[in-house]
Protein backbone atom coordinates (compact mmCIF):
# COMPACT_ATOMS: atom_id res chain seq x y z
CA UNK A 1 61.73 -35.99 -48.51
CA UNK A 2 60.76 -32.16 -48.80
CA UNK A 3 61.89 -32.44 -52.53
CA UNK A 4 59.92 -35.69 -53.05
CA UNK A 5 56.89 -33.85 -51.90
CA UNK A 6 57.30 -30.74 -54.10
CA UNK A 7 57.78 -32.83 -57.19
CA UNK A 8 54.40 -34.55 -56.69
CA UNK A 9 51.70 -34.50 -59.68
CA UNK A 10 48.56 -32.93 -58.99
CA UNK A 11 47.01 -36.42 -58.81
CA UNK A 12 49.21 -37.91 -56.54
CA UNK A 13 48.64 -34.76 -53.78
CA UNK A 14 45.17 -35.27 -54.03
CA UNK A 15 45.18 -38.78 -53.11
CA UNK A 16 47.68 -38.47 -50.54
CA UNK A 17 45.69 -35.85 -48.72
CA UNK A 18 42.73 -37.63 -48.97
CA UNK A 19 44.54 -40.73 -47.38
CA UNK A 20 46.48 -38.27 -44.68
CA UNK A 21 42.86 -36.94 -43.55
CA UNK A 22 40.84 -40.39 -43.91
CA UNK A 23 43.79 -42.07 -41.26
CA UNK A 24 42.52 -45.34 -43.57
CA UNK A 25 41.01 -46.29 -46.40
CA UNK A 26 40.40 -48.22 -49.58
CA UNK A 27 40.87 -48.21 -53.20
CA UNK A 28 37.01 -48.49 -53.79
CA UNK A 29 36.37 -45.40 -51.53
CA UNK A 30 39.17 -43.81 -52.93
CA UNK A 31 37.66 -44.02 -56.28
CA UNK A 32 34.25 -42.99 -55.16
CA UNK A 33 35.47 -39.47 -53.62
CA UNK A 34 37.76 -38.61 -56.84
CA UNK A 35 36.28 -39.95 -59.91
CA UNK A 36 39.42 -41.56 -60.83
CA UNK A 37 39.43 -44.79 -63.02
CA UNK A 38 40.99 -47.89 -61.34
CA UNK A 39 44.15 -47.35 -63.92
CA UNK A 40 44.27 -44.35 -62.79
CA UNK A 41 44.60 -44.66 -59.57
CA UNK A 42 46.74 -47.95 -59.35
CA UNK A 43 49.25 -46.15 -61.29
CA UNK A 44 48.98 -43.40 -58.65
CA UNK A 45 48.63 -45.06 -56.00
CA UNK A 46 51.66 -47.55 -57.05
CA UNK A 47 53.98 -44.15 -57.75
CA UNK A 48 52.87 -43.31 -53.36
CA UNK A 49 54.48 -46.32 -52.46
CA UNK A 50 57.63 -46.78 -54.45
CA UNK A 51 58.34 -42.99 -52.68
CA UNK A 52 57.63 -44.39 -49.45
CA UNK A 53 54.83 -42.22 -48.55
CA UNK A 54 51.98 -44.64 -48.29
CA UNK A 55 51.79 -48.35 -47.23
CA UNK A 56 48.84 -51.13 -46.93
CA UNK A 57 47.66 -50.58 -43.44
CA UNK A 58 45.09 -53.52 -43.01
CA UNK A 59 42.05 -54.82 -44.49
CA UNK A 60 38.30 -53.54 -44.62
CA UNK A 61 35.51 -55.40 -43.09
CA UNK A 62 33.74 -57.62 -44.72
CA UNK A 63 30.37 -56.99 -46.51
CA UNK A 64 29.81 -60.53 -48.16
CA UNK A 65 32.28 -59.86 -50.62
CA UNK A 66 36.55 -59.86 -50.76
CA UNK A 67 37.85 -58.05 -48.09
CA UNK A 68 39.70 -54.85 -49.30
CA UNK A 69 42.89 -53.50 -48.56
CA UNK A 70 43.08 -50.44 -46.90
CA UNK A 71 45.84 -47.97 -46.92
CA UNK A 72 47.65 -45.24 -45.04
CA UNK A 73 50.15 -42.47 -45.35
CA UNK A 74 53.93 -43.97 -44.04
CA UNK A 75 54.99 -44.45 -40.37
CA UNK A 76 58.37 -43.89 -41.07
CA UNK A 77 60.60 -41.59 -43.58
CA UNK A 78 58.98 -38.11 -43.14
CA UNK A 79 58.38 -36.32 -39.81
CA UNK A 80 57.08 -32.86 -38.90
CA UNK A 81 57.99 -30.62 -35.20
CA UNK A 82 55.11 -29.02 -33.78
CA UNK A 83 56.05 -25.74 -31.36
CA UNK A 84 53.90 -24.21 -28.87
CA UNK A 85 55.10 -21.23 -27.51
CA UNK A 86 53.04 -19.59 -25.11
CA UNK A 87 53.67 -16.72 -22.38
CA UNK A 88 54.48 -19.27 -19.51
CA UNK A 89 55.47 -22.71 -21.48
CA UNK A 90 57.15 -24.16 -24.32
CA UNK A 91 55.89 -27.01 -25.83
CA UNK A 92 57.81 -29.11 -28.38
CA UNK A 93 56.25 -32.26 -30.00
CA UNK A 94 57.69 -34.60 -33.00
CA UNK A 95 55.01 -36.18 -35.01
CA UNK A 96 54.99 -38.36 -38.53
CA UNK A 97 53.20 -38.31 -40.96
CA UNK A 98 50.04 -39.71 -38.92
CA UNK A 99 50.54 -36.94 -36.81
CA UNK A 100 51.27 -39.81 -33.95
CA UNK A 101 53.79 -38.21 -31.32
CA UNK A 102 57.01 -40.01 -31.03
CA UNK A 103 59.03 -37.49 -28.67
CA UNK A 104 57.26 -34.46 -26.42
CA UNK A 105 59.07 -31.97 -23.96
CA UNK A 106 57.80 -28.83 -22.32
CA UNK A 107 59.37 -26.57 -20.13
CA UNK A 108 58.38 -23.72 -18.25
CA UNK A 109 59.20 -19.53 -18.32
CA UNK A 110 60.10 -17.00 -16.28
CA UNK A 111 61.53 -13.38 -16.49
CA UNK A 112 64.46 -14.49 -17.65
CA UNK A 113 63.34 -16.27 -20.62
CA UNK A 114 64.58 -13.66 -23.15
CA UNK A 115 63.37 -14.48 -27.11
CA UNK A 116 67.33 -15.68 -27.34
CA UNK A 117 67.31 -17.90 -24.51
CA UNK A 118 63.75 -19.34 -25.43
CA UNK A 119 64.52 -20.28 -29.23
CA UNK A 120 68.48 -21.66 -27.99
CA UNK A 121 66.27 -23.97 -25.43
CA UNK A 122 63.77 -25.03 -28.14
CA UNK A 123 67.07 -25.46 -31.03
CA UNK A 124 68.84 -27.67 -28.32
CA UNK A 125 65.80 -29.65 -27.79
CA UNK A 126 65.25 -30.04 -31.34
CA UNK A 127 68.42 -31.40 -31.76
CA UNK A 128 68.40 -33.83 -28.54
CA UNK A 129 65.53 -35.36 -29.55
CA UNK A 130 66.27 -36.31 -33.47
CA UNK A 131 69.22 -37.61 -32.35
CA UNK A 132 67.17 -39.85 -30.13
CA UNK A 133 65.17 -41.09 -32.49
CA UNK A 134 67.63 -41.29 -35.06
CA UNK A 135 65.87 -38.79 -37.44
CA UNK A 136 67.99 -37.08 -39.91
CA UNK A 137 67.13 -33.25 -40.57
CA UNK A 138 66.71 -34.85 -44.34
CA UNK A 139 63.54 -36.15 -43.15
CA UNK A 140 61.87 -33.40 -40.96
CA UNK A 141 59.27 -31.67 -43.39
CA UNK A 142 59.43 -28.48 -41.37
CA UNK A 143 59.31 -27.23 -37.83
CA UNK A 144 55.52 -25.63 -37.48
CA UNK A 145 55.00 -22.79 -34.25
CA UNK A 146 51.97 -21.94 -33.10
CA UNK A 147 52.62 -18.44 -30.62
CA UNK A 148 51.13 -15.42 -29.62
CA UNK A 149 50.01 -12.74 -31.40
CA UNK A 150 50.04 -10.20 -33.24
CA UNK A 151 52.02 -11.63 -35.94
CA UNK A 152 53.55 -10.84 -39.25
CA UNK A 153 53.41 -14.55 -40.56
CA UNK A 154 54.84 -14.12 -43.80
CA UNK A 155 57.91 -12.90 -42.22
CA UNK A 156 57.65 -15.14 -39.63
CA UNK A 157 58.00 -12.13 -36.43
CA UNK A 158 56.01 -11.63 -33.51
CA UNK A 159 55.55 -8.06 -33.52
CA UNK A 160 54.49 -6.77 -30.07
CA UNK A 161 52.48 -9.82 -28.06
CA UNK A 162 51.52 -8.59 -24.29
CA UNK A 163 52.60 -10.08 -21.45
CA UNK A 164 55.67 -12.33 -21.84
CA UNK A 165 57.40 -12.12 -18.47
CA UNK A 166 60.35 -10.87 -20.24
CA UNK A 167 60.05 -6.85 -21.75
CA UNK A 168 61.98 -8.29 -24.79
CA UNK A 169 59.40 -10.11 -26.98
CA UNK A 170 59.01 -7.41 -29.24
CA UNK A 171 59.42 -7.92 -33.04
CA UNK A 172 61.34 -11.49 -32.70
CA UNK A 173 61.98 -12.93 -36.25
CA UNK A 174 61.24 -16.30 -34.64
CA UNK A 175 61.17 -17.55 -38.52
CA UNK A 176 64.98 -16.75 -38.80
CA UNK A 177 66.22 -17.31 -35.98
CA UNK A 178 64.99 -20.98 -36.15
CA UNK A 179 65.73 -21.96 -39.13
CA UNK A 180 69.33 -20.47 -38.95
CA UNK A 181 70.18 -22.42 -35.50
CA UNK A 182 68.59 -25.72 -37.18
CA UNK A 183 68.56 -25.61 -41.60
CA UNK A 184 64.83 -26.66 -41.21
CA UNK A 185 62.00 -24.37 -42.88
CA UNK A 186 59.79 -22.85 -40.30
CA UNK A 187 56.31 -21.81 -40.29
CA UNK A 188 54.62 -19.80 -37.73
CA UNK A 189 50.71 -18.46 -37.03
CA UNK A 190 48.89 -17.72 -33.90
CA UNK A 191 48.62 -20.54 -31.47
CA UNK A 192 44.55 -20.58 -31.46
CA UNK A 193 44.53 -20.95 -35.35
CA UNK A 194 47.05 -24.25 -35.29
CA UNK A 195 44.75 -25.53 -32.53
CA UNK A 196 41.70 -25.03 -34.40
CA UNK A 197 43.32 -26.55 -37.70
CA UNK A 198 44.40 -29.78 -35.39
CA UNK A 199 40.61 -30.03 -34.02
CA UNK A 200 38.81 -29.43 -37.37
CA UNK A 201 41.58 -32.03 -39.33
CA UNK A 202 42.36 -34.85 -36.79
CA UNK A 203 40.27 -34.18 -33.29
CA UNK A 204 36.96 -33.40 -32.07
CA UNK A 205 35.53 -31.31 -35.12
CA UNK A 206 36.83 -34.06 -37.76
CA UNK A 207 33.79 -34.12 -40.52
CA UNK A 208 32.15 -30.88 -39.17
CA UNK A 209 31.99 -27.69 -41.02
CA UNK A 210 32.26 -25.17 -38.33
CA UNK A 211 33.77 -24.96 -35.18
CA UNK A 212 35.49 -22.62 -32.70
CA UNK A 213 38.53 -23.37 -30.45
CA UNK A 214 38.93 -20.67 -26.96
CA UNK A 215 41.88 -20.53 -25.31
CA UNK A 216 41.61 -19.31 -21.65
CA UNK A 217 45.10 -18.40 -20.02
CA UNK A 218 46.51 -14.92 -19.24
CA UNK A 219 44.83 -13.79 -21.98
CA UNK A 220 41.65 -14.68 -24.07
CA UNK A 221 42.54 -16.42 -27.67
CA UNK A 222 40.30 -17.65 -29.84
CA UNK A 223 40.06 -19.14 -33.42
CA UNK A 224 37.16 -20.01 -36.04
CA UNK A 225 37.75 -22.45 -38.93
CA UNK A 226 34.72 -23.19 -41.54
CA UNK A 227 34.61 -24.91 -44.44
CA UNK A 228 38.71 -25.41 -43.74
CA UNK A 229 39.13 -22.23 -43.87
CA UNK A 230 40.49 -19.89 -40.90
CA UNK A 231 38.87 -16.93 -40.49
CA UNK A 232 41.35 -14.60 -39.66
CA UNK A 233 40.44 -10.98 -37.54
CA UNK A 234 42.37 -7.71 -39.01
CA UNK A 235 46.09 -7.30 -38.07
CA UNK A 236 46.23 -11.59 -37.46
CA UNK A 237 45.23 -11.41 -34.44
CA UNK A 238 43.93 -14.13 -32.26
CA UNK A 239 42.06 -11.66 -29.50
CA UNK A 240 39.30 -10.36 -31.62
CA UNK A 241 36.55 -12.25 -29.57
CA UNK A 242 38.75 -11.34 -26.27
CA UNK A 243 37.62 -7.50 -27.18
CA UNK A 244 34.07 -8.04 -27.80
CA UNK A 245 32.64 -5.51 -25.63
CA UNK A 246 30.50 -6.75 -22.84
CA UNK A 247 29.73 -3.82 -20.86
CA UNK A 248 30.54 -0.09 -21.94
CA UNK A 249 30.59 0.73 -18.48
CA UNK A 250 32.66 -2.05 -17.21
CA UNK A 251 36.23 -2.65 -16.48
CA UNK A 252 38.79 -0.49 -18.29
CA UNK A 253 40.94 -3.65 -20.45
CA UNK A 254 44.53 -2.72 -22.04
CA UNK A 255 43.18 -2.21 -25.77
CA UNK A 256 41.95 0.93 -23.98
CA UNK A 257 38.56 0.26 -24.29
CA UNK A 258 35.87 -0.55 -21.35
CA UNK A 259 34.05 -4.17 -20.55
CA UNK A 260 36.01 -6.00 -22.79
CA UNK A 261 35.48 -9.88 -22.07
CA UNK A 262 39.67 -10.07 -21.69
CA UNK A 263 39.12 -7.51 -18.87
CA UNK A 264 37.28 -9.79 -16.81
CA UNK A 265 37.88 -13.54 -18.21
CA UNK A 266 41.67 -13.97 -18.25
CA UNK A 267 43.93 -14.62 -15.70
CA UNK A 268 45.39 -11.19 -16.08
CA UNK A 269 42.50 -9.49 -15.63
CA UNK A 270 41.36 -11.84 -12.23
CA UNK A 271 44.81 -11.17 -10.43
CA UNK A 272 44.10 -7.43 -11.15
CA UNK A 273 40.98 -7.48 -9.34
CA UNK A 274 42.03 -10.01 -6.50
CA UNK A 275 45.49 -7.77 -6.37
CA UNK A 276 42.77 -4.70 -5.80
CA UNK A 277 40.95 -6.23 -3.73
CA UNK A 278 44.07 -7.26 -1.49
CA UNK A 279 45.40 -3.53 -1.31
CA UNK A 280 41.68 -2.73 0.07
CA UNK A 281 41.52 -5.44 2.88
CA UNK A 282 45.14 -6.68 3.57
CA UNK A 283 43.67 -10.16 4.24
CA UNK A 284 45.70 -11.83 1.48
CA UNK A 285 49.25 -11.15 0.05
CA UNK A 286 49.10 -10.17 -3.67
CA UNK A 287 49.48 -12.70 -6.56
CA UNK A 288 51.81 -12.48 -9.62
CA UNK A 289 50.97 -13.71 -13.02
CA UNK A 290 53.09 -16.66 -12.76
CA UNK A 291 51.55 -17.72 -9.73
CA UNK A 292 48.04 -17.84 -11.16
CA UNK A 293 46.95 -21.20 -9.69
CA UNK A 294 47.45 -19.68 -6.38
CA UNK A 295 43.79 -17.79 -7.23
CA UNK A 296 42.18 -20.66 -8.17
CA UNK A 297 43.09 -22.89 -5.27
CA UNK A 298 41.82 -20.09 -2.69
CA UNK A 299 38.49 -20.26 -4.92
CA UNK A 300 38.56 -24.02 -4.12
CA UNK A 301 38.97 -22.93 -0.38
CA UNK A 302 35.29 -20.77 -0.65
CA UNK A 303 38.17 -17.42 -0.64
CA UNK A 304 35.22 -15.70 -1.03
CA UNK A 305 36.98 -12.26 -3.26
CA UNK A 306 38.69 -15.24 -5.54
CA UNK A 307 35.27 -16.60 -6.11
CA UNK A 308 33.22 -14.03 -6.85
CA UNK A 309 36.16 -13.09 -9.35
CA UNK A 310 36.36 -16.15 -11.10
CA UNK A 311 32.84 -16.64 -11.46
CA UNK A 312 32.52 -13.22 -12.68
CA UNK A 313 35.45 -14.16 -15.15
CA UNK A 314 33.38 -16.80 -16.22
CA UNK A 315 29.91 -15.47 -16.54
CA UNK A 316 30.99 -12.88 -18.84
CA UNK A 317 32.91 -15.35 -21.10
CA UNK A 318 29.88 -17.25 -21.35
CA UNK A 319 27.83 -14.25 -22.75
CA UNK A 320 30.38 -13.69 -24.96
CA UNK A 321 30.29 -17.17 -26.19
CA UNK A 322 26.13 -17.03 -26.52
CA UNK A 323 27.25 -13.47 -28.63
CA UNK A 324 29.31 -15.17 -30.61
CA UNK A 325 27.65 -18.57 -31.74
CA UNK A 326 24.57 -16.05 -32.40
CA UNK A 327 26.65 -14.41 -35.02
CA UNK A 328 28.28 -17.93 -36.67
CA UNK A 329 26.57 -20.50 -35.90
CA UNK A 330 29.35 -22.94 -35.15
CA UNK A 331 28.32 -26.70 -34.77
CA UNK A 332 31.07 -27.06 -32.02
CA UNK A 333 32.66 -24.79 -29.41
CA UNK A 334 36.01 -26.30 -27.66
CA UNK A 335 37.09 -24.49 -24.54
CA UNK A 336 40.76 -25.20 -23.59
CA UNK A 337 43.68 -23.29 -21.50
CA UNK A 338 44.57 -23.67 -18.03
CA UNK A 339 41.77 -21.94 -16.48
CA UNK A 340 39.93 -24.59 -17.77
CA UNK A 341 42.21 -27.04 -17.52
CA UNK A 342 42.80 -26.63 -13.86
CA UNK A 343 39.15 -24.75 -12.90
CA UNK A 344 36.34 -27.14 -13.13
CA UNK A 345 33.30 -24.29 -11.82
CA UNK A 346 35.09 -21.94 -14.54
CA UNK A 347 34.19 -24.03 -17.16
CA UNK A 348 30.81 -25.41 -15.70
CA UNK A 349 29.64 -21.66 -14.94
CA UNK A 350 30.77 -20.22 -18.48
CA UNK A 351 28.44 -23.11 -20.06
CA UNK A 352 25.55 -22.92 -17.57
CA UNK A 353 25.87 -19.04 -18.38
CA UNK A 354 25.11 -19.64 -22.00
CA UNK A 355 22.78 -22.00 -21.87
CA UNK A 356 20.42 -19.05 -19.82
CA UNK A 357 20.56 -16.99 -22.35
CA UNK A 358 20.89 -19.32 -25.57
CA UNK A 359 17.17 -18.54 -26.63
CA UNK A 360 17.89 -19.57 -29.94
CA UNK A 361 18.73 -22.96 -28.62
CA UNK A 362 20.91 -23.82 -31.76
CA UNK A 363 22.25 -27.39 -30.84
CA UNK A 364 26.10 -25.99 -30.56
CA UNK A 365 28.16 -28.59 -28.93
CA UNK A 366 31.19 -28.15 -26.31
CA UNK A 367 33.94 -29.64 -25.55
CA UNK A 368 36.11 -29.61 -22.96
CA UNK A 369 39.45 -29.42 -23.83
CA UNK A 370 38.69 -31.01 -27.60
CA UNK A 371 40.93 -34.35 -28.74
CA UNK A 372 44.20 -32.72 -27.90
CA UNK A 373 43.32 -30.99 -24.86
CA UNK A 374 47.35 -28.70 -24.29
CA UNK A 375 48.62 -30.51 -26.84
CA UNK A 376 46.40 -28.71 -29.59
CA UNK A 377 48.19 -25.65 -30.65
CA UNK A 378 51.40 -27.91 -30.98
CA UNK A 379 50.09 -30.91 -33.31
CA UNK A 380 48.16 -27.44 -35.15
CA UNK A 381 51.36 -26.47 -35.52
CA UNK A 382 52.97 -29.81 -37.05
CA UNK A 383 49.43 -29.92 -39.08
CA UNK A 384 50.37 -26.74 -41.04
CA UNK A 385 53.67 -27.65 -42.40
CA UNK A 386 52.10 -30.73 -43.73
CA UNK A 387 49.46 -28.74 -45.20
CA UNK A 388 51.64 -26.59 -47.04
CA UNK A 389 53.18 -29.02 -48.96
CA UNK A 390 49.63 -31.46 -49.90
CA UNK A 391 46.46 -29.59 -49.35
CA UNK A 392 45.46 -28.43 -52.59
């Protein structure tokens, strides 16, 4: 299937991409976005099917006249592995072609998840769950994995991300490794950018030109996509809006500089302060990393040093946001990650924080979570190898 899809005319990718993005649609609308005369496209269209990549799908309403067929890209024949790997989870997804998920596993990491034990876990799952759905390697397009930064992407290697439990994720050609343990080509880019790509294509920012996706977790992530393209920071990396500088004077963060939003909004920087705050009081035992929810819950319980932490963490992260929308102008802001997930006053603070000081009241919209809520950076992930090989 990989070869089918390189040999494709220039014709036949552009209406396949227009019918992979559209989910449905007919002939007549085809015709009306391309230009293409009805022989045209028939003879197109009829060259899609015999390669089993698109099939009718159902039939249009009715508008007085004959009711039209309406197609769709294949259910079955080509499918696509989405991989999320973040500093506490793996997440492993297979989609199809409509980027509908037939198989998903996650599992969890601690110190002992060296880069070798991590992609043997993730190859072994791979494996286990073609077999399960009787998928030959034939007919998986790629493996996609979205991951922390910073990145080399062309040579597929995380250079140095911080804080991975384990000292050893430094410089992991996670691009090799994979595709030697499975024969599959592998694509990797930061986790934020493959969630973006999966909210602007498929989810909550479908038919808008501009949007931005924040992840909130140990660290601060964030991605902007407009006009389908991802703007990327310098080096790759996916914390540029996690060092806009709040407050000179603030908190020292680990880029080195001072009132960085990371160095107040992340979990890292919140168990730093509680941890602090423990060592001055002895009234609570100290937290670690992995443990994060711990925080949160005593916040639930009116803690009163988790609190004013978290809603510290929060209130800066919603000036940065008002900074940041000031500068682009995105139509829609999704907020995801577990402190949002798993936080409800985090997220409801950060929003009531910049709507105080949106002056410019510019109709932005947020979303909690988006379409794919922690699924995102996964089906992102999926939605790049299929982009490689059809978006013009």
């Amino acid at each position: 299937m990989r070869e089918t899809l390189r040999q494709l005319s220039e014709r036949e990718l552009e209406i396949l991409n227009i019918i992979h993005k559209k989910g449905m649609i007919t002939k007549k609308n085809l015709q009306a976005i391309t230009g293409m005369t009805l022989t045209t496209l028939n003879r197109v269209m009829k060259s899609l099917e015999d390669k089993k990549l698109i099939i009718e799908v159902g039939i249009s309403e009715s508008t007085g006249g004959r009711k039209a067929i309406e197609y769709g890209v294949a259910q079955t024949g080509a499918y696509v592995i989405g991989v999320d790997i973040s500093r506490t989870y793996v997440k492993l997804i297979i989609v199809n072609l409509r980027m509908a998920i037939l198989k998903k596993e996650e599992f969890y990491m601690n110190d002992s998840f060296s880069p070798k034990k991590t992609i043997d876990k993730i190859t072994d799952l791979i494996e286990q769950k073609l077999l399960e759905l009787s998928i030959d390697k034939s007919e998986v397009l790629g493996i996609g994995v979205g991951t922390v930064g910073p990145l080399d992407r062309e040579k597929g290697i995380m250079i140095n991300p911080k804080n991975f439990f384990n000292e050893n994720w430094s410089n992991v050609p996670l691009k090799e490794m994979i595709e030697r343990k499975t024969s599959i080509p592998c694509v990797i880019d930061n986790g934020a950018n493959t969630a973006v790509l999966a909210e602007y294509l498929f989810g909550k920012g479908k038919d808008l030109k501009s949007i931005v996706y924040i992840h909130c977790g140990i660290g601060i992530r964030s991605a902007v996509i407009t006009d389908g393209i991802i703007i990327r920071a310098m080096n790759d990396s996916e914390d540029a809006f996690a060092h806009m500088i709040i407050d000179s004077n603030g908190e020292r963060c680990i880029c080195g500089n001072k009132g960085c939003i990371e160095s107040y909004s992340s979990i890292e920087a919140m168990i730093k302060r509680f941890n602090l705050k423990v060592k001055e009081t002895n009234n609570n035992e100290e937290i670690k990393e992995e443990d994060y929810k711990k925080i949160l819950d005593l916040a639930m319980q009116n803690n009163e040093s988790a609190a004013e932490i978290i809603n510290k963490g929060a209130e800066i992260l919603g000036i940065g946001l008002a900074n940041l929308v000031r500068i682009i102008n995105p139509q829609l802001v999704i907020l995801c990650g577990p402190l949002i997930k798993n936080y409800k006053l985090y997220y409801d603070m950060c929003i009531d924080t910049f709507e105080k000081i949106n002056y410019l009241n510019n109709g932005v919209i947020f979303s909690k979570g988006g379409k794919f809520k922690e699924d995102a950076i996964a089906i992102g992930a999926a939605a790049m190898v299929v982009e490689q090989y059809i978006a013009k």
